[in-house]
N, C-alpha and C. Protein backbone atom coordinates (compact mmCIF):
# COMPACT_ATOMS: atom_id res chain seq x y z
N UNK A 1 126.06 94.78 181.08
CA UNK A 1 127.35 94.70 180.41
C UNK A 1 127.60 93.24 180.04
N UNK A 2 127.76 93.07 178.91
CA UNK A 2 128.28 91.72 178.53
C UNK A 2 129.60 91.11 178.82
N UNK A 3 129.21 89.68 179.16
CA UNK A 3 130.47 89.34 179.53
C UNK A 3 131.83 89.79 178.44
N UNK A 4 131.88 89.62 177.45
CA UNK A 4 133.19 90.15 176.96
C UNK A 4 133.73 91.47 176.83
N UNK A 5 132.46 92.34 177.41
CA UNK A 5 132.77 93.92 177.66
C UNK A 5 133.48 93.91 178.98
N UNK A 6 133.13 92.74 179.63
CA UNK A 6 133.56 93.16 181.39
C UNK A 6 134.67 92.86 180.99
N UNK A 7 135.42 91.27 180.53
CA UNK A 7 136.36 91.15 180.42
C UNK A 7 137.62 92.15 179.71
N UNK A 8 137.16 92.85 178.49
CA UNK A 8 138.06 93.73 177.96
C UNK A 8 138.36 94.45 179.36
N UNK A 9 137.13 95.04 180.00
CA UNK A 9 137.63 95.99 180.76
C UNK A 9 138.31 95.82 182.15
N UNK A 10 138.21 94.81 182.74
CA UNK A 10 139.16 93.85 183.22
C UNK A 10 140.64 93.86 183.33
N UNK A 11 140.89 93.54 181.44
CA UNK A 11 142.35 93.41 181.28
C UNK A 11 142.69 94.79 180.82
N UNK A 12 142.05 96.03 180.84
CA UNK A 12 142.63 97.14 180.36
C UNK A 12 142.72 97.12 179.00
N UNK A 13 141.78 96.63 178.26
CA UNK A 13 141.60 96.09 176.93
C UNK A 13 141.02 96.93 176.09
N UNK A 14 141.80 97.48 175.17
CA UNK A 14 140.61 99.23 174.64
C UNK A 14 139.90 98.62 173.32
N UNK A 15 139.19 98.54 172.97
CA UNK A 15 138.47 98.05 171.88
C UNK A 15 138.87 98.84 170.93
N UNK A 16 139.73 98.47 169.60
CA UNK A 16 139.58 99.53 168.29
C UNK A 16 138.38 99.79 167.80
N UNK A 17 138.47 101.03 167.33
CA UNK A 17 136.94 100.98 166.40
C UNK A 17 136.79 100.12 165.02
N UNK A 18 138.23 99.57 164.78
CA UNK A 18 137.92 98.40 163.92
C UNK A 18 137.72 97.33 164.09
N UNK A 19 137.23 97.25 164.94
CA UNK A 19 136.67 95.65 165.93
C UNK A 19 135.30 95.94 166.08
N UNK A 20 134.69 94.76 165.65
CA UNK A 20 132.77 94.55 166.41
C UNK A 20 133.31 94.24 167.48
N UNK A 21 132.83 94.94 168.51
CA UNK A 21 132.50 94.63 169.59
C UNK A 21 131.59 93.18 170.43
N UNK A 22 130.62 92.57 169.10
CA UNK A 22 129.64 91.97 169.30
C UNK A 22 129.87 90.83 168.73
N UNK A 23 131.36 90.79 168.03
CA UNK A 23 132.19 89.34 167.78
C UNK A 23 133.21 88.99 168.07
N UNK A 24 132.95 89.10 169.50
CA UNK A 24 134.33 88.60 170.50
C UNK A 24 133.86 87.37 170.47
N UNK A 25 135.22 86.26 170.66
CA UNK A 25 135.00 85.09 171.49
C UNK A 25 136.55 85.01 172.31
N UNK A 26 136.14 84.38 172.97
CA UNK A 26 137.43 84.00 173.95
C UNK A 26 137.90 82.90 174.75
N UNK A 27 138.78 82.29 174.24
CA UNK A 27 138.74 80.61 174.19
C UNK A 27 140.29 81.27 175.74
N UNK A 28 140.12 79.80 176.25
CA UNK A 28 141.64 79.25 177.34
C UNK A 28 141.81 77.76 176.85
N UNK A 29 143.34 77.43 176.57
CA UNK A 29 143.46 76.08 176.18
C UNK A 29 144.49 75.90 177.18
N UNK A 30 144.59 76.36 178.33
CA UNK A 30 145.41 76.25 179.03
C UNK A 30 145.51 76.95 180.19
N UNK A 31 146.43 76.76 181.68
CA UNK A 31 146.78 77.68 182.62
C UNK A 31 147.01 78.74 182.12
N UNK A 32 146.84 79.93 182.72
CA UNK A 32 146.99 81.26 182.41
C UNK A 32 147.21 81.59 181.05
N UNK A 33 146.28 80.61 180.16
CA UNK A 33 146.24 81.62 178.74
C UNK A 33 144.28 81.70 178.63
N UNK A 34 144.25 82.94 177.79
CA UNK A 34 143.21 83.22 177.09
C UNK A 34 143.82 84.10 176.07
N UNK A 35 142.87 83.63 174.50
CA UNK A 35 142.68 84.30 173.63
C UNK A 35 141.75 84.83 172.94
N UNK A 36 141.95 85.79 172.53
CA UNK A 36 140.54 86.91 172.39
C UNK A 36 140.36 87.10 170.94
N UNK A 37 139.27 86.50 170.17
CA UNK A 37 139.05 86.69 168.58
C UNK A 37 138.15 87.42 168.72
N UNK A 38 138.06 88.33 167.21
CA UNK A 38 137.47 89.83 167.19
C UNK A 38 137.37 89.80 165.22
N UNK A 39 136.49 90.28 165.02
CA UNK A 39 136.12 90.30 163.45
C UNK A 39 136.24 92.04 163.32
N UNK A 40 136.59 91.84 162.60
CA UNK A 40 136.94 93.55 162.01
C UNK A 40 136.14 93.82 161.25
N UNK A 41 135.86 95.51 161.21
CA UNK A 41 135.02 96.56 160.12
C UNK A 41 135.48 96.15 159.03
N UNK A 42 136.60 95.61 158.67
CA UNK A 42 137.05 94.88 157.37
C UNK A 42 136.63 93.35 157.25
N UNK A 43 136.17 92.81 157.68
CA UNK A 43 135.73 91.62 158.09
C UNK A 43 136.98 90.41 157.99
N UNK A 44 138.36 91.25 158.39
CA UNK A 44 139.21 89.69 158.77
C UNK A 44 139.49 89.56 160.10
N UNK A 45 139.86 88.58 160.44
CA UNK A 45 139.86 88.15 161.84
C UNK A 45 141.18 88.95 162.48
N UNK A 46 140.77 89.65 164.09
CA UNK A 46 142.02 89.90 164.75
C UNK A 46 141.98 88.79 165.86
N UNK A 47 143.52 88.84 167.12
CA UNK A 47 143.74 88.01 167.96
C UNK A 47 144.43 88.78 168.86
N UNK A 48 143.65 88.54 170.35
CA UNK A 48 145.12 88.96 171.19
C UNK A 48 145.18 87.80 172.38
N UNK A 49 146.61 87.99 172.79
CA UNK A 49 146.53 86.63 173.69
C UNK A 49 147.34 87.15 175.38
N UNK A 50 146.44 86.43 176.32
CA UNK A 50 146.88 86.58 177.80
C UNK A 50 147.80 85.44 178.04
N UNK A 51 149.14 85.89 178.16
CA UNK A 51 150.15 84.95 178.83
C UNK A 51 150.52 84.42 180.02
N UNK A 52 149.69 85.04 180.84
CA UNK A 52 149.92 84.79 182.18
C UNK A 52 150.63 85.87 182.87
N UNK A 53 151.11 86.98 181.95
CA UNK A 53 151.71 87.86 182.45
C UNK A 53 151.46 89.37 181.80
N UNK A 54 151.19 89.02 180.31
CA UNK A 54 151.29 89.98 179.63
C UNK A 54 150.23 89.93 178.58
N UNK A 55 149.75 90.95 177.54
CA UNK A 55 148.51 90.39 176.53
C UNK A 55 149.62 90.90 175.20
N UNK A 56 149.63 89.97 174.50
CA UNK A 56 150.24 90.02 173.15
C UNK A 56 149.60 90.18 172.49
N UNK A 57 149.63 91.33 170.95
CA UNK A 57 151.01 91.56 170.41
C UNK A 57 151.14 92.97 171.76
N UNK A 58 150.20 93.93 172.12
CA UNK A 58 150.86 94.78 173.35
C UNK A 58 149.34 94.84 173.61
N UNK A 59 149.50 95.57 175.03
CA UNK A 59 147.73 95.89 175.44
C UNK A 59 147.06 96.63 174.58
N UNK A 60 147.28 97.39 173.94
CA UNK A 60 146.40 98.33 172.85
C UNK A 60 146.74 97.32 171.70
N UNK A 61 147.42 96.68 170.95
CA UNK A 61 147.64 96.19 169.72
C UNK A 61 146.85 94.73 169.56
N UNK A 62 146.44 94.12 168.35
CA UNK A 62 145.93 93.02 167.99
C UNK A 62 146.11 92.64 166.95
N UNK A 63 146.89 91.49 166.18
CA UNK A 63 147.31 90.74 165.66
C UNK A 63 146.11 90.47 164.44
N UNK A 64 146.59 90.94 163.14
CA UNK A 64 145.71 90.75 161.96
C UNK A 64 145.86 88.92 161.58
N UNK A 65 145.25 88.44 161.66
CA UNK A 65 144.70 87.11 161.24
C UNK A 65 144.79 86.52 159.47
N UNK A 66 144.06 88.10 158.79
CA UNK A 66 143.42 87.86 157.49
C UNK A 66 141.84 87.17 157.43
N UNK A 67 142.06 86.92 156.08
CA UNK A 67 140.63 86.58 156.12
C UNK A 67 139.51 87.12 155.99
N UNK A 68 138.26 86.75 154.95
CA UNK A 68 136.95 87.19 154.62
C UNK A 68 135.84 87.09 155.28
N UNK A 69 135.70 87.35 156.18
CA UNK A 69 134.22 86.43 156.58
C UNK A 69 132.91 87.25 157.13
N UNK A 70 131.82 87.04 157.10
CA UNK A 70 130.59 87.38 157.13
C UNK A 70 129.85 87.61 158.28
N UNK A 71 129.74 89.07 159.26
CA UNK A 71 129.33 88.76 160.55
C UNK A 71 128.18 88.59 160.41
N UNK A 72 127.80 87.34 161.17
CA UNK A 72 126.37 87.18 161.70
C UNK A 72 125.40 88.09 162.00
């Protein structure tokens, strides 16, 4: 299991099927934050973020970005 599979499953994190799975990254710029980037079947960027308490925009939901880009 890859680390960003453990982690989704971790935070109770359901993967859409409009998300690669295989273009997660997941940055912390801080105490109790992490944020989770995800390239979409549409190829624009989503986001969700750990507050220390809660994952925004909700645990199932992720924040459209926009954007064109080309998965690797």
């Amino acid at each position: 299991m890859s680390k960003q599979s453990m982690l989704l499953k971790a935070g109770g994190i359901k993967l859409e099927s409009t998300l690669h799975h295989k273009s997660l990254s997941v940055v912390s710029w801080g105490p109790n934050r992490l944020d989770i980037f995800a390239l979409g079947t549409d190829n624009s960027m989503y986001q969700k973020t750990w507050d220390g308490s809660e994952w925004e925009p909700s645990p199932t939901g992720w924040q459209a970005l926009g954007g064109a880009f080309n998965p690797a």
